[in-house]
Protein backbone atom coordinates (compact mmCIF):
# COMPACT_ATOMS: atom_id res chain seq x y z
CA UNK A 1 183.16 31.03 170.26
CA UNK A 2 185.51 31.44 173.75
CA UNK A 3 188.92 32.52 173.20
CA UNK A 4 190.53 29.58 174.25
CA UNK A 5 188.93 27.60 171.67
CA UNK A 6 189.72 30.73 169.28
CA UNK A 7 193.68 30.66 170.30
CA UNK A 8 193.73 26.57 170.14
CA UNK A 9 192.62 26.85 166.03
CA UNK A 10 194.96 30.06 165.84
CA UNK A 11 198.18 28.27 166.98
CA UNK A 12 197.18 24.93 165.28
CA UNK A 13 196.79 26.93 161.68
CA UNK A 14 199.73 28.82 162.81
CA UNK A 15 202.02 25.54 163.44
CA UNK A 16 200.67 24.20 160.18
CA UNK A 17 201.64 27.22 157.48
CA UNK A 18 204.65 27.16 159.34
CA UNK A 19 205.50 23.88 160.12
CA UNK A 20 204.36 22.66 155.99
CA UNK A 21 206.06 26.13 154.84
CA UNK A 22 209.21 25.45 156.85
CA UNK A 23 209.57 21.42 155.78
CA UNK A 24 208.66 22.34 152.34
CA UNK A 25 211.71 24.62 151.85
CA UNK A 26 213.78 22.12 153.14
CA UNK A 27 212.46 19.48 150.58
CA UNK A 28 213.92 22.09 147.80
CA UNK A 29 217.06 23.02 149.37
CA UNK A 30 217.63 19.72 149.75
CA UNK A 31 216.84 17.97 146.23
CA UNK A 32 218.22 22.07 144.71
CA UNK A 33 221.50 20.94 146.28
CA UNK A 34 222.17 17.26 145.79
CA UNK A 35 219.88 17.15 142.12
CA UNK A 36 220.72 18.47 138.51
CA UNK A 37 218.96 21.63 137.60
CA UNK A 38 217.28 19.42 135.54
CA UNK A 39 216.09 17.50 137.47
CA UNK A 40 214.76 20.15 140.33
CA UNK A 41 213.07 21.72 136.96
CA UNK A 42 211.20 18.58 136.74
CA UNK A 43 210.34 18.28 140.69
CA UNK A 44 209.31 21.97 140.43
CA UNK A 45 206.99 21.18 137.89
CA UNK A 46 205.43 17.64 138.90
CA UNK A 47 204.71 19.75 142.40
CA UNK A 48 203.31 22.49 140.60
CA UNK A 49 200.82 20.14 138.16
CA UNK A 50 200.14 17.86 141.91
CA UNK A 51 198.81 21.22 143.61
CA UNK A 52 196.72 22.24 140.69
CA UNK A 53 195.12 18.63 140.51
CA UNK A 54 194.57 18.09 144.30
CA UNK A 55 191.62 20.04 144.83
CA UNK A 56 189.95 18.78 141.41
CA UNK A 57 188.60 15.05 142.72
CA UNK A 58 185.65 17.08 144.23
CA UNK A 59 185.55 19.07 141.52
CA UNK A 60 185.88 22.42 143.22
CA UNK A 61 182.97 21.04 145.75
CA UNK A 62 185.34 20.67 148.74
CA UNK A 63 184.00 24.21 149.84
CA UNK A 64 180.29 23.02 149.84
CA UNK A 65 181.07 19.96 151.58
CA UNK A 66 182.87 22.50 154.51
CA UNK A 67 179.37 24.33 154.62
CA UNK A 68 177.43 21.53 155.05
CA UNK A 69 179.49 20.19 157.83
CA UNK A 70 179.58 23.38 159.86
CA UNK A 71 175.76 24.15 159.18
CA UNK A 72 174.59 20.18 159.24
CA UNK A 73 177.19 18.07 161.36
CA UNK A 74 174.05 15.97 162.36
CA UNK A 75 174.37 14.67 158.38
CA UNK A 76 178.06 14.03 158.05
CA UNK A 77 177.55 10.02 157.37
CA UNK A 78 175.33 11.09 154.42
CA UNK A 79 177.46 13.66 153.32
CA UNK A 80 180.90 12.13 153.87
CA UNK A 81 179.66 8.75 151.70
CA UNK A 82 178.66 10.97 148.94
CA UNK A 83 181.17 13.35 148.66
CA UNK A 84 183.71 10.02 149.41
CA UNK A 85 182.18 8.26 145.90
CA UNK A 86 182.10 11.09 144.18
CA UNK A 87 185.47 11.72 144.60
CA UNK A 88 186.70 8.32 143.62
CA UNK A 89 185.49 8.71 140.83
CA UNK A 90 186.79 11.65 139.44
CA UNK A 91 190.18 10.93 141.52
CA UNK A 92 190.72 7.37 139.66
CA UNK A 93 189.53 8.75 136.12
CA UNK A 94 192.22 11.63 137.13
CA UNK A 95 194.55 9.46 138.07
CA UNK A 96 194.05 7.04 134.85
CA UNK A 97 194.68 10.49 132.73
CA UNK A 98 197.69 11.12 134.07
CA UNK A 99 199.37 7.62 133.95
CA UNK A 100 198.41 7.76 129.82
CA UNK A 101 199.60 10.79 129.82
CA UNK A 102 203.04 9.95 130.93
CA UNK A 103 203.70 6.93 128.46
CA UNK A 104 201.58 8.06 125.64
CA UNK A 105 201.52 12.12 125.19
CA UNK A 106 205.22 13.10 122.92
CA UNK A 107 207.73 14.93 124.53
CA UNK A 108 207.40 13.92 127.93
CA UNK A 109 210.59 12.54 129.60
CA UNK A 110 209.17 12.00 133.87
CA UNK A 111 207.34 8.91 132.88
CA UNK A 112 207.70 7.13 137.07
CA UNK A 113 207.88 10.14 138.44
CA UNK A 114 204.62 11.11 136.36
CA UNK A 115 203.26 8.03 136.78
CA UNK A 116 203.63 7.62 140.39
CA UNK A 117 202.20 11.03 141.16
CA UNK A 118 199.43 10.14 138.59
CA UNK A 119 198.17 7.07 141.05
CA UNK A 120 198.73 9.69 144.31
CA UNK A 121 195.27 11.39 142.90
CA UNK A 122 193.65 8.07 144.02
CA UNK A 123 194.23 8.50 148.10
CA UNK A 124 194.43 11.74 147.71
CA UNK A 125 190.37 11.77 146.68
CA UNK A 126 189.80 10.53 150.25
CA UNK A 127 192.49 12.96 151.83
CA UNK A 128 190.67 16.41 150.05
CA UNK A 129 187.13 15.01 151.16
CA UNK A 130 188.46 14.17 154.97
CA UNK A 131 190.17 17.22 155.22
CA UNK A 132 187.37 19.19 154.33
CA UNK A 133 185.32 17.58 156.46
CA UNK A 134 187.38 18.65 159.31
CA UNK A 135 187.57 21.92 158.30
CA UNK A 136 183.86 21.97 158.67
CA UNK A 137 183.64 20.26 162.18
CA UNK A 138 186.56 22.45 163.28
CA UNK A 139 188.51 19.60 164.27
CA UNK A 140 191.74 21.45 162.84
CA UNK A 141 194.54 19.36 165.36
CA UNK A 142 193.86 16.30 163.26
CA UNK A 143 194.61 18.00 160.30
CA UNK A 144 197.51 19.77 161.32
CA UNK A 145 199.52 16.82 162.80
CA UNK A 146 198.71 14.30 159.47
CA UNK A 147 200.25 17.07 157.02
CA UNK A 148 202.75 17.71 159.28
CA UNK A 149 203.58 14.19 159.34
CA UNK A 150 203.37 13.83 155.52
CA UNK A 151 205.82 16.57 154.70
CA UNK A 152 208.26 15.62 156.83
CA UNK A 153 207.90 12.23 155.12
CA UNK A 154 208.63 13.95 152.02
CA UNK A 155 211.85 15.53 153.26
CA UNK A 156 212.78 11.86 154.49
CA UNK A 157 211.93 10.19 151.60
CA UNK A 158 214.09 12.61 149.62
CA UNK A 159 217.01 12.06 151.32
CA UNK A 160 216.77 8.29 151.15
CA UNK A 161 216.51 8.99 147.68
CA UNK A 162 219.72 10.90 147.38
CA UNK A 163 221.52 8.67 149.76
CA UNK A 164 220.81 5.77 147.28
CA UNK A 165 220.94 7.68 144.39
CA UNK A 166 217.12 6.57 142.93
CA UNK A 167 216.50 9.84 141.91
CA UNK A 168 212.97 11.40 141.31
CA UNK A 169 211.42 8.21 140.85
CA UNK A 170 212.21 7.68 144.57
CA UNK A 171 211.42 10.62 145.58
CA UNK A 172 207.94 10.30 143.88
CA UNK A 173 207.47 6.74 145.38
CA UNK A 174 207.86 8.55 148.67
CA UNK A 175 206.15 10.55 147.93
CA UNK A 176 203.01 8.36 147.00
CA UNK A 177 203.64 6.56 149.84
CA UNK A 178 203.11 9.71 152.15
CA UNK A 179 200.03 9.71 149.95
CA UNK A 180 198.97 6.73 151.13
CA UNK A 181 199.85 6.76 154.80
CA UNK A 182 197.81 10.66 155.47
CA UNK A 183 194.83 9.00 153.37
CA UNK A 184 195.20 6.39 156.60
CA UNK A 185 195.57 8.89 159.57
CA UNK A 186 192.67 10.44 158.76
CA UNK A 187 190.15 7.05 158.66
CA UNK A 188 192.06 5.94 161.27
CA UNK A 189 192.19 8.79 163.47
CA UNK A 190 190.49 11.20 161.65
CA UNK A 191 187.61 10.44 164.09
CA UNK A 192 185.16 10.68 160.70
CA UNK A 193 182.47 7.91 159.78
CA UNK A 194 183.57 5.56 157.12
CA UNK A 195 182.02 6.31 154.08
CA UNK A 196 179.44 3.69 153.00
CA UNK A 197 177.82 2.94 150.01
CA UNK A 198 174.20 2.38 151.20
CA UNK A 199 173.82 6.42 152.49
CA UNK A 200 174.83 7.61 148.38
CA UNK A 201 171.69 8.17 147.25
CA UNK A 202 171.43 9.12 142.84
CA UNK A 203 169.64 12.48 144.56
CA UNK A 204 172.89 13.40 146.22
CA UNK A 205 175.05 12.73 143.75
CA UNK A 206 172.90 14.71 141.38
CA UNK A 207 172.81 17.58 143.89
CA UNK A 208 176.43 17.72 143.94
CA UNK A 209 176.34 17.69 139.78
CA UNK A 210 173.99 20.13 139.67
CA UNK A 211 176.58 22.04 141.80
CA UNK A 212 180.08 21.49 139.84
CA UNK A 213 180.18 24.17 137.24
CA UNK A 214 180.60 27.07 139.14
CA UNK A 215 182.59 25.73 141.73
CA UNK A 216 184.34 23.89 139.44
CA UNK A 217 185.26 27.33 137.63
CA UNK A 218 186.04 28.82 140.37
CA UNK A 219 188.90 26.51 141.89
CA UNK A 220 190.02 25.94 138.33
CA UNK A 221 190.89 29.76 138.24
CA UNK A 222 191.99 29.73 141.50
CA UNK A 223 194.24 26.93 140.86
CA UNK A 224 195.77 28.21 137.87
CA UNK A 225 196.40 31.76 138.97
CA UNK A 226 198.84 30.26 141.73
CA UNK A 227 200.46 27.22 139.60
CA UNK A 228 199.93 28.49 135.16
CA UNK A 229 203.50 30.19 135.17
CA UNK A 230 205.41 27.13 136.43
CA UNK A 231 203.38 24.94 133.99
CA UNK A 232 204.13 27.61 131.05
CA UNK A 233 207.73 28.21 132.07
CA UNK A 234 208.36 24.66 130.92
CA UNK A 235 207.12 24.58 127.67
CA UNK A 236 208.52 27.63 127.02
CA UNK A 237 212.13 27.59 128.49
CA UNK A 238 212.30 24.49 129.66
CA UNK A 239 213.60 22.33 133.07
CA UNK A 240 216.27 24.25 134.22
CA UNK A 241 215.13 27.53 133.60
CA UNK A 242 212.05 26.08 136.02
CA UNK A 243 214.43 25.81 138.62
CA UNK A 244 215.78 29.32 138.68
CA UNK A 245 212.23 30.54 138.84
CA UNK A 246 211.13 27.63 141.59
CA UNK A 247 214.46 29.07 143.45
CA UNK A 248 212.59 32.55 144.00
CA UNK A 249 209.21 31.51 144.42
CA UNK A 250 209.69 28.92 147.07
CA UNK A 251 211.11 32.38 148.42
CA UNK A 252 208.05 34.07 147.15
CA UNK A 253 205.43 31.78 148.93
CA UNK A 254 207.57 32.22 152.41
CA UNK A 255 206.41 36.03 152.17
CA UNK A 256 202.98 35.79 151.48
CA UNK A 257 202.34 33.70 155.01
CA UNK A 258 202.65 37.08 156.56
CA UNK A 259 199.75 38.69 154.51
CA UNK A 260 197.87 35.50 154.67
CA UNK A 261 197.78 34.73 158.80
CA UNK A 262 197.17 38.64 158.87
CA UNK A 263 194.07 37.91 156.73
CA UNK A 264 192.72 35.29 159.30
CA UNK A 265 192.57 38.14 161.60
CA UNK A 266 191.29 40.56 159.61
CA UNK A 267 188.35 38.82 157.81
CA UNK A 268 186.26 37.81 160.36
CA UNK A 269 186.68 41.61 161.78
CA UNK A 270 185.52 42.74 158.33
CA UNK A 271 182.60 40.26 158.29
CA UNK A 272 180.98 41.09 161.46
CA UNK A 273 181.58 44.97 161.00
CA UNK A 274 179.88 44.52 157.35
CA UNK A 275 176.63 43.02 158.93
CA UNK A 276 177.27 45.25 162.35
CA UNK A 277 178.23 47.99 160.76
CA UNK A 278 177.92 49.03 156.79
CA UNK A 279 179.92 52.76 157.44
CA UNK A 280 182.66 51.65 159.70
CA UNK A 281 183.14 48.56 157.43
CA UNK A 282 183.87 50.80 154.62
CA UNK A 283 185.87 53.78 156.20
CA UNK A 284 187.94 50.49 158.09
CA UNK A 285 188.86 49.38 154.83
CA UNK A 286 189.59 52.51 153.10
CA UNK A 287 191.90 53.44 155.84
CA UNK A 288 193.60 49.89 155.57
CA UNK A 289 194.05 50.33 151.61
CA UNK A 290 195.37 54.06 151.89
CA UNK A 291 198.65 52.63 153.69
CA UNK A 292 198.78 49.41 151.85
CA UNK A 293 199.16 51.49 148.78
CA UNK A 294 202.52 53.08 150.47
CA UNK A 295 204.45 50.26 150.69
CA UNK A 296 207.18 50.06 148.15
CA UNK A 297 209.98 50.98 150.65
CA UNK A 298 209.14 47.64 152.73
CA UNK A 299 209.50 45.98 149.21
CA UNK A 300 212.51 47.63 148.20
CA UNK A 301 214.46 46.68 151.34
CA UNK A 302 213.17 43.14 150.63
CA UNK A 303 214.55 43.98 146.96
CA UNK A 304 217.79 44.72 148.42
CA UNK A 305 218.18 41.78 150.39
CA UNK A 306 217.40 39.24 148.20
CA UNK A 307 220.87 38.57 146.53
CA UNK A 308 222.44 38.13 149.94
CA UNK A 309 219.71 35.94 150.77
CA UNK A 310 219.93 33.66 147.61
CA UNK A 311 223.23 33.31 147.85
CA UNK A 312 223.16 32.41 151.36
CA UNK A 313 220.45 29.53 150.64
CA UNK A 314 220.97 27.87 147.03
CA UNK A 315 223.89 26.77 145.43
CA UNK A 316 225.59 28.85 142.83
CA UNK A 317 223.73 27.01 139.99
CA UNK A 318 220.48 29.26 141.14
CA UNK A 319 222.05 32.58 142.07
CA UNK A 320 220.67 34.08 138.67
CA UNK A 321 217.20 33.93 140.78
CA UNK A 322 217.90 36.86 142.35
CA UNK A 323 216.01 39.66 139.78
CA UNK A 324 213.14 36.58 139.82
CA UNK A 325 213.07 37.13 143.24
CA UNK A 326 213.12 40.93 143.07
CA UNK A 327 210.41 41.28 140.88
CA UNK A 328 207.85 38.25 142.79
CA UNK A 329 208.50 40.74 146.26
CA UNK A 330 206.86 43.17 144.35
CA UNK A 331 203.73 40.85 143.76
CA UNK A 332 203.64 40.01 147.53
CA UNK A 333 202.84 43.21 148.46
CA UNK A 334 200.19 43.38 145.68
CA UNK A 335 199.09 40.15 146.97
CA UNK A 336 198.39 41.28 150.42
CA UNK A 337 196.48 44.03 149.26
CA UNK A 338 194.67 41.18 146.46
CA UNK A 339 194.01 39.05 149.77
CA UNK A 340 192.21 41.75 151.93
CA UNK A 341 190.09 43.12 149.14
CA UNK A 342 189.14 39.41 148.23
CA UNK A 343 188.12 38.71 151.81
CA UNK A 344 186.42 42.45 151.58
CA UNK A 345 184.16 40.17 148.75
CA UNK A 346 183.64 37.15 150.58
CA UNK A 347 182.28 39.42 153.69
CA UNK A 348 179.82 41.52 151.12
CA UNK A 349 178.97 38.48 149.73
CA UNK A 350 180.54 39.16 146.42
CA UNK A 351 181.80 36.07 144.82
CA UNK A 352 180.63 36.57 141.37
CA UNK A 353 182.70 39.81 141.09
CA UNK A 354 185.74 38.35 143.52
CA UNK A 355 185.30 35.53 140.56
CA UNK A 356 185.58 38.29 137.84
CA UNK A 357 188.61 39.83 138.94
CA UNK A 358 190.51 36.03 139.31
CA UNK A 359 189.67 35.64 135.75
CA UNK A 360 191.17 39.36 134.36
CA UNK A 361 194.24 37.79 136.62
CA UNK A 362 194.62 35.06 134.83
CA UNK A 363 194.34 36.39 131.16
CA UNK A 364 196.42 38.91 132.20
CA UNK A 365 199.02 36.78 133.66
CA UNK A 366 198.49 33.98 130.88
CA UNK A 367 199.02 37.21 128.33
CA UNK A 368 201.99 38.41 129.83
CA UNK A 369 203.81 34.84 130.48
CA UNK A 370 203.65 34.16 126.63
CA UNK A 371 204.64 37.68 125.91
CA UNK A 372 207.33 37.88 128.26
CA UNK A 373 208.97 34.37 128.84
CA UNK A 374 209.67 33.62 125.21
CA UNK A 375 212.14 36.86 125.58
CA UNK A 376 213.16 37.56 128.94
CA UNK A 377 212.99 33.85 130.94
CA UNK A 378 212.23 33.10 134.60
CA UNK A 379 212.50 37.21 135.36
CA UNK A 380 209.49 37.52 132.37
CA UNK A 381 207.80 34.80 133.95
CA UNK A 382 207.71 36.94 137.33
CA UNK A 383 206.74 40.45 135.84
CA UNK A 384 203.84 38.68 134.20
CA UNK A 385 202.73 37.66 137.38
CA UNK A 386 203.24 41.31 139.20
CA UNK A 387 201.30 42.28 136.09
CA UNK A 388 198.41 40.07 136.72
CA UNK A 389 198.31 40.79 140.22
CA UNK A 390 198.44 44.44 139.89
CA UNK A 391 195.29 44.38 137.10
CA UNK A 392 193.48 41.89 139.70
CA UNK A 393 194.16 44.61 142.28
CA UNK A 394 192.50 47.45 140.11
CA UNK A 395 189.64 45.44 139.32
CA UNK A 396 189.11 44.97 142.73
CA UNK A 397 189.47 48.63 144.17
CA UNK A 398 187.09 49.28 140.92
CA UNK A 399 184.52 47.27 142.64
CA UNK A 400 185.21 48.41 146.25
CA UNK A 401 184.96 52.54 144.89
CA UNK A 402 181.34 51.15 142.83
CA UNK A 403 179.88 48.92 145.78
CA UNK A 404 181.08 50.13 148.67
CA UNK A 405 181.06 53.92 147.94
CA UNK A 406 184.44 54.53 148.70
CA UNK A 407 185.05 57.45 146.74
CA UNK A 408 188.75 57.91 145.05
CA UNK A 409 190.28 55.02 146.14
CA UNK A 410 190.89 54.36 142.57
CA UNK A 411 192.52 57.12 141.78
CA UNK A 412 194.61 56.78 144.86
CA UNK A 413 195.77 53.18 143.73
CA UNK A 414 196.59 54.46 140.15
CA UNK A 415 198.28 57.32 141.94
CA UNK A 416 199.95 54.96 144.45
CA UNK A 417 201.09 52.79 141.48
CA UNK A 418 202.97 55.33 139.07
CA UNK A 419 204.97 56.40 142.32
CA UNK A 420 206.04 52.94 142.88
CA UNK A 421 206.80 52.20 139.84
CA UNK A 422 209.49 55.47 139.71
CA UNK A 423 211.24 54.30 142.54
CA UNK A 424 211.63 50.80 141.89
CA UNK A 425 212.71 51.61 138.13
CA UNK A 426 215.26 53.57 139.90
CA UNK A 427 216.54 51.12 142.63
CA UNK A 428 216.66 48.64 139.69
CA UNK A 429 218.58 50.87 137.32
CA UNK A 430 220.90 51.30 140.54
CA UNK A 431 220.89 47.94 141.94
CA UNK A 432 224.34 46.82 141.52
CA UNK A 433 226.66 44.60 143.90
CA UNK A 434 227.91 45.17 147.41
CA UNK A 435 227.07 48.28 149.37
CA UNK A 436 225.83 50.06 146.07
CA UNK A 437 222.63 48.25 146.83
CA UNK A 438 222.16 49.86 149.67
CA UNK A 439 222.67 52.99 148.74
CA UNK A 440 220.07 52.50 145.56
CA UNK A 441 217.45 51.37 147.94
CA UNK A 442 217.78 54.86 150.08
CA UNK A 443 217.73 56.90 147.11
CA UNK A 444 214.97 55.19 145.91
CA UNK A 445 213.48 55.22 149.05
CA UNK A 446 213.95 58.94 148.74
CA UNK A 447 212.05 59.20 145.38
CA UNK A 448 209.16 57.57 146.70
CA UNK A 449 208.64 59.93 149.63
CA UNK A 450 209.18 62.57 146.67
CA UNK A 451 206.82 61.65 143.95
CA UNK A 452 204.45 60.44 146.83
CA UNK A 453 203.91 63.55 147.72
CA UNK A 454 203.49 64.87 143.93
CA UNK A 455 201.27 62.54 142.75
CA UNK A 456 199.17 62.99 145.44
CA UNK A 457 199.59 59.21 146.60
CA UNK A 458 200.42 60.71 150.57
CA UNK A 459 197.36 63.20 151.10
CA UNK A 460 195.88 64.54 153.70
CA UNK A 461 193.39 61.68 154.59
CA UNK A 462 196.98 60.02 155.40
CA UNK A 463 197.54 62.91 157.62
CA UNK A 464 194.62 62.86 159.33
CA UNK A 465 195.07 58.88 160.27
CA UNK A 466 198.56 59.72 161.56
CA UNK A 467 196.88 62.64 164.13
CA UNK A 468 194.19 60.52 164.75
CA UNK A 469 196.60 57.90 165.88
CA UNK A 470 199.29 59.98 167.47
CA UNK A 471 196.16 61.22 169.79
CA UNK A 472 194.87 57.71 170.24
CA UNK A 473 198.22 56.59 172.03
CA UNK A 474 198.81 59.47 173.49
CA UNK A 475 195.25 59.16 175.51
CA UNK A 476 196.21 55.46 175.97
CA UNK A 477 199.16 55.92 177.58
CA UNK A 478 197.63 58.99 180.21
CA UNK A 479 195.35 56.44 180.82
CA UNK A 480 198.06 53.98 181.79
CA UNK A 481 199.46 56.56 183.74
């Protein structure tokens, strides 16, 4: 691959996270600001159960169908007609469930809104199996400018809504409407064959039922990692509650861009050193987890400012956020760490175990959100997902130490772990208002370097990197010189 062609995907994945990132914030600033907190519960959730379901028409097959159109492109007709039926299918029975489920199930209250994102599962069968398709054939500017253009729709279609005061059905009929319109881009100028009826052969769509189950598991787990506490919140708390916690992670899932475009640098690195080579692979990645593991004072100072920055962004109504927010910076950093070690997985060809540690996640999490929302609320709801994250993390350094023979890097995370949990109890117990905050966050900041040192979380391998490195640049720059 020449680096032109590398930079062109770079910057059109770039201007998508942010572009989609940046529009989708807008969205909820804008409906958090002109809506009940009711009624951005309801949003919060209808989004949440939409980006569960989306990937389900394929039935978790949406990465298969990628692999076969980067290995075969020579067999996209075939593949893009079966994959385009099979997803009908299970879109329209989807979409079906959901429509019943919004006039018939007790208790629920979103019927149009429900019902209308209920019959967005039917274009949306065609928009999962285009868009993997270009994924596959690398043809990433399509994709970027259709989603682009649907999310702005979104954050037009909103403010129509408001302007005429329709509510979230309008917003939802927008919203379906975007549906429809990307599910057209991409036959139109998608540049794919049309799917066609004649290529689906019953050995195809066997092959791809023979396949379901484990895919199927694992975007199901997947899925509900990201989306369960959302869906739980609301049976548990209820709609406006939902919106305090959607306040901070909308917050939340603006941090985690960082670690994630960081990732698409770093795992193709770690994939060719694995098969290149096994020993620098694994000292590379030990090195990169020893100084992951010393992060808390980057997370405290995002700690510190979130009350500033909620209070800057939402209206009053969602300024209790703020410890939500606290405590889901804390599972950013534990999800950078949970995205390198995953890709570590994917390189060693680990998906069973990478599949392992989602699930220990999940019950974790799942544990943790009925233990701690019934008492504690939105801020529960976020230390049950630091919990889950943190146990995901362990299982994964587990396997790493076991498989990749990196001797007491468990130790060091456990180690790592008790000292950041000190000093954020005590910038917690000291967070209070105005400049106070500040002055918690260097005194914690303090205690970290301390116990760092005590636990044996800073050691001399840390050292060592830091002379090795100091020498490095030092050499560089004679060089330059």
């Amino acid at each position: 691959m020449n680096l032109p062609r590398l930079l062109g995907k770079l910057m059109s994945v770039t201007a998508l996270r942010v572009g989609v990132a940046g529009l989708g914030f807008s969205l909820f600033w804008l409906i958090s600001h002109y809506f009940s907190a009711s009624e951005l519960g309801g949003f919060s959730l209808l989004m949440s159960v939409f980006l569960f379901l989306q990937m389900l028409p394929l039935l978790g097959l949406n990465v298969h169908v990628i692999r076969e159109m980067a290995a075969h492109p020579e067999n996209q007709a075939d593949e893009i007609s079966v994959a385009a039926v099979f997803a009908s299918v299970v879109g329209t029975l989807m979409a079906l469930s959901l429509v019943a489920w919004a006039w018939l199930a007790p208790g629920v209250t979103l019927h149009m809104p429900l019902t209308l994102l209920g019959l967005a599962m039917l274009p949306s069968a065609w928009i999962l199996v285009a868009e993997a398709t270009l994924v596959g054939l690398e043809k990433l500017s399509v994709l970027t400018t259709v989603n682009l253009f649907e999310n702005a729709w979104r954050l037009l279609g909103a403010a129509i809504s408001i302007w005429q005061g329709w509510g979230l059905t309008g917003v939802f009929a927008f919203f379906l409407v975007g549906r429809v319109l990307a599910a057209a881009g991409y036959a139109w100028f998608g540049g794919l064959p049309s799917p066609n009826l004649a290529r689906v052969s019953t050995e195809g769509l066997r092959r791809y039922l023979s396949l379901t189950p484990t895919y199927l598991v694992i975007g199901v787990v997947a899925a509900a990692c990201s989306r369960i506490d959302v869906m739980l919140l609301s049976q548990l708390r209820g709609l406006e509650e939902v919106a305090v916690y959607a306040a901070a992670a909308k917050l939340y899932e603006a941090s985690l861009m960082v670690s994630t475009m960081a990732l698409m640098i770093v795992y193709p690195v770690l994939s060719r050193l694995f098969v290149s080579d096994a020993a620098l692979f694994a000292s590379t990645l030990a090195r990169s987890l020893r100084w992951f593991f010393l992060a808390a004072p980057i997370v405290m100072v995002g700690m510190a400012l979130a009350s500033p920055l909620v209070h800057l962004l939402y209206a009053p109504a969602l300024w209790s956020s703020v410890p939500v927010l606290q405590a889901l910076l804390l599972g950013s950093w534990l999800m950078a760490i949970d995205q390198l070690l995953s890709g570590t997985m994917l390189a060693a060809h680990a998906q069973r175990h990478d599949l392992r540690a989602m699930l220990v996640g999940l019950i974790t999490l799942a544990s943790g959100l009925a233990l701690l929302t019934p008492w504690l609320g939105p801020v529960g709801a976020a230390w049950a997902v630091v919990a889950g994250l943190a146990l995901r993390v362990l299982w994964r350094v587990r396997w790493a130490e076991r498989q990749l023979r990196l001797d007491g890097v468990l130790s060091q995370a456990l180690r790592a772990y008790l000292s950041t949990a000190i000093s954020v109890g005590c910038f917690l117990y000291g967070n209070h208002a105005g400049l106070q905050v500040f002055v918690s966050l260097v005194a914690a900041c303090a205690v970290h370097a301390v116990v760092t040192q005590l636990t044996g979380a800073f050691d001399a391998t840390h050292r060592s990197d830091w002379n090795q490195w100091r020498h490095k640049t030092s050499q560089n720059q004679k060089a330059t010189t």
